[in-house]
C-alpha atoms as a PDB file:
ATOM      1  CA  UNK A   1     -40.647  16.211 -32.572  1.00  0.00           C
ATOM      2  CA  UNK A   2     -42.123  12.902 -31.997  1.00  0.00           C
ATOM      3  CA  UNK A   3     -39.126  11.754 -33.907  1.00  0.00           C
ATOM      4  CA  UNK A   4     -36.319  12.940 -32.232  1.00  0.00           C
ATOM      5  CA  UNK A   5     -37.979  11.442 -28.662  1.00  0.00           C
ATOM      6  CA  UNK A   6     -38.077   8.512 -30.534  1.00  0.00           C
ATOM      7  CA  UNK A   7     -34.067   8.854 -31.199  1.00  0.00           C
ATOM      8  CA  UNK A   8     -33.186   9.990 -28.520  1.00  0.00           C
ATOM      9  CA  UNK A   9     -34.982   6.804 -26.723  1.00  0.00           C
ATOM     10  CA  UNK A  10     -33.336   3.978 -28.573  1.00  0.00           C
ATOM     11  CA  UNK A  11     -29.853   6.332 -27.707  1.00  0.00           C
ATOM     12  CA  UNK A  12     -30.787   5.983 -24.040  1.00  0.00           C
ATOM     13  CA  UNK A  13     -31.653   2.047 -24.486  1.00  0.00           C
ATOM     14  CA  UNK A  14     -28.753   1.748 -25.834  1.00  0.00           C
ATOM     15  CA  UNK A  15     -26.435   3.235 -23.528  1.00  0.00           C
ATOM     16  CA  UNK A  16     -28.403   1.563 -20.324  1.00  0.00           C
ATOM     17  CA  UNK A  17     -27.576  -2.397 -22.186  1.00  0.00           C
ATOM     18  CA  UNK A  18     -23.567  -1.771 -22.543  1.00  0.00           C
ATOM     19  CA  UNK A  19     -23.681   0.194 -18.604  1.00  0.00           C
ATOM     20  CA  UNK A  20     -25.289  -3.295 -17.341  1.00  0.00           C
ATOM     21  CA  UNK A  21     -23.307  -5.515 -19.731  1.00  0.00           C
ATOM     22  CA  UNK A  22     -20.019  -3.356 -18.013  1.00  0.00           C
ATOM     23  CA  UNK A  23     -21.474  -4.077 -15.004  1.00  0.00           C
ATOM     24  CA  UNK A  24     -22.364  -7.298 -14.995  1.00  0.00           C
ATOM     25  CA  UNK A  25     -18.675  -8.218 -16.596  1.00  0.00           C
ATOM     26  CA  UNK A  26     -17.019  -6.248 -13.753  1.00  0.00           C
ATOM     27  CA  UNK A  27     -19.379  -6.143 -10.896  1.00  0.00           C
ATOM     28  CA  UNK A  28     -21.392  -2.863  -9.579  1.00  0.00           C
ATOM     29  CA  UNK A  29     -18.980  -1.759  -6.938  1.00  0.00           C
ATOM     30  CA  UNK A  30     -16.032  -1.933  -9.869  1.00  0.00           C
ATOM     31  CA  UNK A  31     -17.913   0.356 -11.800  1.00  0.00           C
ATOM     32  CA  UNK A  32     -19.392   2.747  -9.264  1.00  0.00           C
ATOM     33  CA  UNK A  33     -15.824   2.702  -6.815  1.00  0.00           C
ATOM     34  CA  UNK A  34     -14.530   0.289  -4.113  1.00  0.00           C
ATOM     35  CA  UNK A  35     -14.583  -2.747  -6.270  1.00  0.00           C
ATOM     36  CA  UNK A  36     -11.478  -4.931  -6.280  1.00  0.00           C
ATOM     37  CA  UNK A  37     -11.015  -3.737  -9.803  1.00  0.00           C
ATOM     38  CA  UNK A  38     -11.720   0.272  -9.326  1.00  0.00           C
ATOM     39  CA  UNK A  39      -9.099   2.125 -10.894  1.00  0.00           C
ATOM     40  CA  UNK A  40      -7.402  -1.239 -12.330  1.00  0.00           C
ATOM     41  CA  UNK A  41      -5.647  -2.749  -9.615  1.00  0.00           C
ATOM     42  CA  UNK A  42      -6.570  -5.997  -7.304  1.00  0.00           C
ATOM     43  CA  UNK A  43      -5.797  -5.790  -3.725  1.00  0.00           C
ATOM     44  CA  UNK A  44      -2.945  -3.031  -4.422  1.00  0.00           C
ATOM     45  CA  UNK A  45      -5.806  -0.948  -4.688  1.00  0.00           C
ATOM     46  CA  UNK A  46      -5.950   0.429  -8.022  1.00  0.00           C
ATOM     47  CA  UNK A  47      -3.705   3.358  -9.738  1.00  0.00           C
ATOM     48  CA  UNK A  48      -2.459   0.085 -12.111  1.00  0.00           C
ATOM     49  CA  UNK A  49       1.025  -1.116 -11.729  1.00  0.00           C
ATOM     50  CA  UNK A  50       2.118  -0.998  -8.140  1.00  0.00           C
ATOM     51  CA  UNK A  51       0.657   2.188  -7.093  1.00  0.00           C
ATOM     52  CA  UNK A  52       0.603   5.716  -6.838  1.00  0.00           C
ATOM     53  CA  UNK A  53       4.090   5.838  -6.874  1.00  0.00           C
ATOM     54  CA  UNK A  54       5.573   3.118  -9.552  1.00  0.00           C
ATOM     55  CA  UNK A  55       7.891   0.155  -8.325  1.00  0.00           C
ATOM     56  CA  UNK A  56      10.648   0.907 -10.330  1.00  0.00           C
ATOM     57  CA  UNK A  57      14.707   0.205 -11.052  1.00  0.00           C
ATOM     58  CA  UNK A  58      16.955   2.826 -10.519  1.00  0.00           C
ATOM     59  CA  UNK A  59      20.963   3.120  -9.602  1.00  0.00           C
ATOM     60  CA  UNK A  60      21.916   2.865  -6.403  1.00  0.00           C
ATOM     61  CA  UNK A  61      25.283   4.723  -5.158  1.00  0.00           C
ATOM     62  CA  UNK A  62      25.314   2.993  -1.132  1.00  0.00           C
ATOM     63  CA  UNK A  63      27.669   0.595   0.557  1.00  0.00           C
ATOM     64  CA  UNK A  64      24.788  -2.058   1.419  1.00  0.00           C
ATOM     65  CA  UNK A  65      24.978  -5.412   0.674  1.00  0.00           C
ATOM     66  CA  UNK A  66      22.371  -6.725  -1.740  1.00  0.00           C
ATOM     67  CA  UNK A  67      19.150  -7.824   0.298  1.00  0.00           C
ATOM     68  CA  UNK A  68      19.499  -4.695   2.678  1.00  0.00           C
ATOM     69  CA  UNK A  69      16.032  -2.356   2.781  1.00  0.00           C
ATOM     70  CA  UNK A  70      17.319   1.255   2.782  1.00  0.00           C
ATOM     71  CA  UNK A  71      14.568   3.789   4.048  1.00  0.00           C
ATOM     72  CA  UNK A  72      14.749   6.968   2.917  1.00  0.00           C
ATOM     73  CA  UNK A  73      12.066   8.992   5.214  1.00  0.00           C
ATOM     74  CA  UNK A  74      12.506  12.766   3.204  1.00  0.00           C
ATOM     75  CA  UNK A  75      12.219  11.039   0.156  1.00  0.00           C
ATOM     76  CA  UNK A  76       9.335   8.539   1.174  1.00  0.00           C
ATOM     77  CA  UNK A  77      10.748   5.817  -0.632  1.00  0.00           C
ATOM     78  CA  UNK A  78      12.449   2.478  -0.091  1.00  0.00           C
ATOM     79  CA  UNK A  79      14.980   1.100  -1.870  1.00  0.00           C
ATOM     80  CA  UNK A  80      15.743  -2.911  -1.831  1.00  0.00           C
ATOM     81  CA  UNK A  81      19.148  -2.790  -2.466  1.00  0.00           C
ATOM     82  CA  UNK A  82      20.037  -5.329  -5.582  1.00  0.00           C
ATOM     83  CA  UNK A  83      23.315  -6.642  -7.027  1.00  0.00           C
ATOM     84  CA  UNK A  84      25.568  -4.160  -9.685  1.00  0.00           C
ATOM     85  CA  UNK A  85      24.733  -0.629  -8.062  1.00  0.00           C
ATOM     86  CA  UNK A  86      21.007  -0.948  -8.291  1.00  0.00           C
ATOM     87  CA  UNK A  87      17.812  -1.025  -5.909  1.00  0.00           C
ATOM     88  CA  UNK A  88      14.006  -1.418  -6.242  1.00  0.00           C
ATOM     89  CA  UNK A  89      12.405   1.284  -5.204  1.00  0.00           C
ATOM     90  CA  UNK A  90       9.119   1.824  -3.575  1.00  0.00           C
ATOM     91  CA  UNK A  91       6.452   4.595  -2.881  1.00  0.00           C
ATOM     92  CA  UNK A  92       5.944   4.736   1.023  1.00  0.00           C
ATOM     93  CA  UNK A  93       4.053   6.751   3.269  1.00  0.00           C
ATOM     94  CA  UNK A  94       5.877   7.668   6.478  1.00  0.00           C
ATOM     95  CA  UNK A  95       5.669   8.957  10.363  1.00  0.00           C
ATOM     96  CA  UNK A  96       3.962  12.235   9.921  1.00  0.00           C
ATOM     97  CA  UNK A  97       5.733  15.178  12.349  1.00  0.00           C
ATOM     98  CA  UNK A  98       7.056  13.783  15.381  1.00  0.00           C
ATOM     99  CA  UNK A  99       6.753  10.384  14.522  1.00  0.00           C
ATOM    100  CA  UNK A 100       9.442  10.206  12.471  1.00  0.00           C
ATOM    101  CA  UNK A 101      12.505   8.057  13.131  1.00  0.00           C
ATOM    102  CA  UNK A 102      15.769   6.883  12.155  1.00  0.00           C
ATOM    103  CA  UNK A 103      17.750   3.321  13.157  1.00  0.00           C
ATOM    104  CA  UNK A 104      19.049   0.070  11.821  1.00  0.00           C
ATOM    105  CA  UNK A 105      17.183  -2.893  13.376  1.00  0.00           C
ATOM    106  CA  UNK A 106      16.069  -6.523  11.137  1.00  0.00           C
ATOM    107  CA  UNK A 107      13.259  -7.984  10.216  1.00  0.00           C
ATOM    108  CA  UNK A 108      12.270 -10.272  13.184  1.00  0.00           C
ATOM    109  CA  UNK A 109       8.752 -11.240  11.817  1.00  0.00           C
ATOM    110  CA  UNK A 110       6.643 -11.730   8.665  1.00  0.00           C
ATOM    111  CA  UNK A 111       2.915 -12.172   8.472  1.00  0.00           C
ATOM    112  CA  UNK A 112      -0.072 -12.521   5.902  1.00  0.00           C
ATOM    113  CA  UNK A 113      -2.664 -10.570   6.295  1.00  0.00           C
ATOM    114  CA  UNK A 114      -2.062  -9.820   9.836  1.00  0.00           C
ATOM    115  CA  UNK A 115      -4.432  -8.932  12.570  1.00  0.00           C
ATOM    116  CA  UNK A 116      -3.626  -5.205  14.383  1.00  0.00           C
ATOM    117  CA  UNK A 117      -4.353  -4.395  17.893  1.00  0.00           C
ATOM    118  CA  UNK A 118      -3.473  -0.550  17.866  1.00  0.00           C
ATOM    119  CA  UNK A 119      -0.809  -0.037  21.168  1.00  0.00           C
ATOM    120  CA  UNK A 120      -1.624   1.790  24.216  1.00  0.00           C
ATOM    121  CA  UNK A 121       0.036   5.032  22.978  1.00  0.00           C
ATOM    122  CA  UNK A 122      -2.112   5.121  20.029  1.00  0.00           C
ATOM    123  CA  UNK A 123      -5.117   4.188  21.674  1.00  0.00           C
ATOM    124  CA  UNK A 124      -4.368   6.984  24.218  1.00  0.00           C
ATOM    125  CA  UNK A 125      -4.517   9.364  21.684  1.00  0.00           C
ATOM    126  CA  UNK A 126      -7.227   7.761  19.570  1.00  0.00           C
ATOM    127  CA  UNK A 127      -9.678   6.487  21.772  1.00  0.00           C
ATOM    128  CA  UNK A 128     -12.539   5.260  18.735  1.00  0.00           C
ATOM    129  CA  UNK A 129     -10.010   2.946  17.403  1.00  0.00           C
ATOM    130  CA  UNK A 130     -10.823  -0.807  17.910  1.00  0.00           C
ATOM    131  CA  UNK A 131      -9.077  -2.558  20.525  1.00  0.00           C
ATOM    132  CA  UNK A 132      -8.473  -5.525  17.569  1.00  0.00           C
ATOM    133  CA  UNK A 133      -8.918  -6.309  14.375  1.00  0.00           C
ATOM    134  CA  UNK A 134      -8.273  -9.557  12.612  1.00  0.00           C
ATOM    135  CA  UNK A 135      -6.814  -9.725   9.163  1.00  0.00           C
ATOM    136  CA  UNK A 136      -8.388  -8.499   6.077  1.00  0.00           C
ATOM    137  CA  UNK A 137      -8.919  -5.591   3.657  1.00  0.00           C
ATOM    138  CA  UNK A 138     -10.420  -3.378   5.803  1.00  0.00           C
ATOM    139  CA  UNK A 139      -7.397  -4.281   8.382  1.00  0.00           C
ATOM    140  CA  UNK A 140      -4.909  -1.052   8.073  1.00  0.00           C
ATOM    141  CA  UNK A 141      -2.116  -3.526   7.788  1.00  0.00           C
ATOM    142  CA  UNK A 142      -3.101  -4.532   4.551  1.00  0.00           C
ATOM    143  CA  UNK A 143      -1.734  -8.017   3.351  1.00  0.00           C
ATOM    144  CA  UNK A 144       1.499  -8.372   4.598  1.00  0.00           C
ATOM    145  CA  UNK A 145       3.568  -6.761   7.665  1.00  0.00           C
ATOM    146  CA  UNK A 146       7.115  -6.921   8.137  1.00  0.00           C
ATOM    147  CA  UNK A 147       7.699  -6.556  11.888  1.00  0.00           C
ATOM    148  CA  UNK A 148      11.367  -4.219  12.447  1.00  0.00           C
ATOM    149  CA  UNK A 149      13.586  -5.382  15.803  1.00  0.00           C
ATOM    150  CA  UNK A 150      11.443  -5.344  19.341  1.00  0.00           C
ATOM    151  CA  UNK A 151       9.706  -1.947  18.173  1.00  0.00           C
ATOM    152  CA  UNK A 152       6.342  -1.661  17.333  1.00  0.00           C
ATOM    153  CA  UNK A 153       6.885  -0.420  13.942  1.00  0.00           C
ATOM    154  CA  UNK A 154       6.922  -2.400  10.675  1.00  0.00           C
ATOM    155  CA  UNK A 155       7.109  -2.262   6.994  1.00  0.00           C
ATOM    156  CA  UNK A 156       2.877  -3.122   5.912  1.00  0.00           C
ATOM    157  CA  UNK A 157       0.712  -2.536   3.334  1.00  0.00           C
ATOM    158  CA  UNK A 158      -2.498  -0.056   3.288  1.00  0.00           C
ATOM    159  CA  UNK A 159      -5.363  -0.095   2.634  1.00  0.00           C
ATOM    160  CA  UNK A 160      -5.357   3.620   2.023  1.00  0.00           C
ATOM    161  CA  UNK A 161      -3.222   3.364  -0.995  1.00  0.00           C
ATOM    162  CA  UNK A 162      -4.168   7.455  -1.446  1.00  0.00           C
ATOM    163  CA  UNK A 163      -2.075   7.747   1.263  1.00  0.00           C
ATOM    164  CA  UNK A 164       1.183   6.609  -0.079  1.00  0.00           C
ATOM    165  CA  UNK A 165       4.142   9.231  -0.680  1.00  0.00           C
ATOM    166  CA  UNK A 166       2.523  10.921   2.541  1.00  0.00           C
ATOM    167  CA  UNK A 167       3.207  11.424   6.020  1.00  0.00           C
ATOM    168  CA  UNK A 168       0.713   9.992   7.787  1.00  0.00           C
ATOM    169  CA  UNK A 169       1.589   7.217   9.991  1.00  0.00           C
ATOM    170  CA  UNK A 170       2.348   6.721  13.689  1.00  0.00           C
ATOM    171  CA  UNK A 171       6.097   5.947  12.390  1.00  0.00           C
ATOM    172  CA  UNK A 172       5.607   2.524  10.498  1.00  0.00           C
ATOM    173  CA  UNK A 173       6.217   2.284   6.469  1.00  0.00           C
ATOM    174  CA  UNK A 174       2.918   2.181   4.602  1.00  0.00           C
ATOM    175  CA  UNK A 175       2.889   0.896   0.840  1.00  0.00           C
ATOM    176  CA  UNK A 176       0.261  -0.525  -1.400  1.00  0.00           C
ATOM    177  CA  UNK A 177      -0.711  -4.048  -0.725  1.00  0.00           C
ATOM    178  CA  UNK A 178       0.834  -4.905  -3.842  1.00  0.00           C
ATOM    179  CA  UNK A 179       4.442  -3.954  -3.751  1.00  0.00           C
ATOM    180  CA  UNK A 180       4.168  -4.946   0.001  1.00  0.00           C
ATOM    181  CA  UNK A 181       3.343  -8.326  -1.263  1.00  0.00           C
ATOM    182  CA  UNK A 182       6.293  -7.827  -3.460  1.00  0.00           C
ATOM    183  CA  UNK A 183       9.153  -7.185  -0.895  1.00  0.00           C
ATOM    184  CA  UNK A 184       7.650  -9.374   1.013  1.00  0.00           C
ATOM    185  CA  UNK A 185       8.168 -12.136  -1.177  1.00  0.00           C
ATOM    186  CA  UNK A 186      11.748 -10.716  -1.514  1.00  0.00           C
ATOM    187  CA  UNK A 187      12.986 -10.348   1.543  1.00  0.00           C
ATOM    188  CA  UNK A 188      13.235 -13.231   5.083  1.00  0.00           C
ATOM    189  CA  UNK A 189      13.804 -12.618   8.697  1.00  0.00           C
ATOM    190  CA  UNK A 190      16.968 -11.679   9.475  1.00  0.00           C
ATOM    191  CA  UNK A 191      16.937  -8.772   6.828  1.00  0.00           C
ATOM    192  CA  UNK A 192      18.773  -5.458   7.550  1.00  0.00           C
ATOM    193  CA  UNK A 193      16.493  -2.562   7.731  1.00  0.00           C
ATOM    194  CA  UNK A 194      17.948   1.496   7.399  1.00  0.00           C
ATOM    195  CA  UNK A 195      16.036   4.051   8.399  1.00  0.00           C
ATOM    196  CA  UNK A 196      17.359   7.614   7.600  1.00  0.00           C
ATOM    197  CA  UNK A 197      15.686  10.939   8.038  1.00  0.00           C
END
């Protein structure tokens, strides 16, 4: 008896040096959730690669012209239209019901890290939100906004990355901070947007 508890000890020892060695190598909140590096992912928020739903390219049968963003709301996915018949597509999360809409407009803005002051519509109907909030990963814009025409919706990234492929949003395209980061890097002012139902 005496022996076993002596076993089953050391085991225990053991197994408590590589948890802090893990820890200490990664950082607690990595190891216990909410760490930059939970679920293997930087600022796109884990899920490795670019997110829940994978960046990816795929044909593309449209009459765009390379450059042009092509939303596809039903699908929850844009498409960057490329050269040859193909597009990069993206995992997005949407308007949910009744805030879902269609339209061509351009990119008439870029930002980094933006800050968010939620409009008077939203704040109507959600009273708790802040008034403002300055840029940074607990800002729902995520790291980069695209702002579309004089509307007050955009193409930003999340930091709800469970949330992409959903219909969530007050009508502006969510995806994770990384493949926003991506198109944004892709993309200038002056780029056609398509929005279809």
């Amino acid at each position: 008896m005496t022996r076993a508890l002596t076993l089953l000890f050391a085991a225990v020892t053991v197994l408590a040096g590589a948890v802090q060695v893990q820890a200490q190598e990664r950082g607690f909140f990595d190891i216990f959730g909410g760490g930059p590096n939970f679920g293997g992912g930087g600022y796109g928020g884990g899920y490795g690669g670019s997110g829940p739903i994978q960046r990816s390219t795929v044909n593309f049968a449209g009459n765009y012209a390379p450059g042009t963003i092509y939303i596809n709301t039903a699908e929850r996915r844009l498409y960057l239209v490329l050269a040859n018949g193909q597009a990069l597509r993206y995992g997005i999360g949407v308007g949910r019901d009744g805030f879902r809409w269609s339209g061509t407009h351009r990119i008439t803005a870029k930002k980094e890290w933006p800050s968010w002051t939620p409009p008077a519509q939203m704040l109507r109907r959600r009273p708790d939100l802040p008034r403002h909030m300055v840029g940074g990963v607990d800002n729902p814009l995520g790291a980069r906004a695209m702002y579309l025409g004089s509307t007050l919706y955009r193409i930003h990234g999340s930091n709800e990355p469970e949330t992409i492929g959903q219909a969530v949003s007050s009508g502006c395209f969510r995806m994770t901070n990384e493949d926003v980061t991506d198109l944004y890097n892709r993309v200038s002012v002056g780029t056609t947007v398509i929005v279809k139902n």
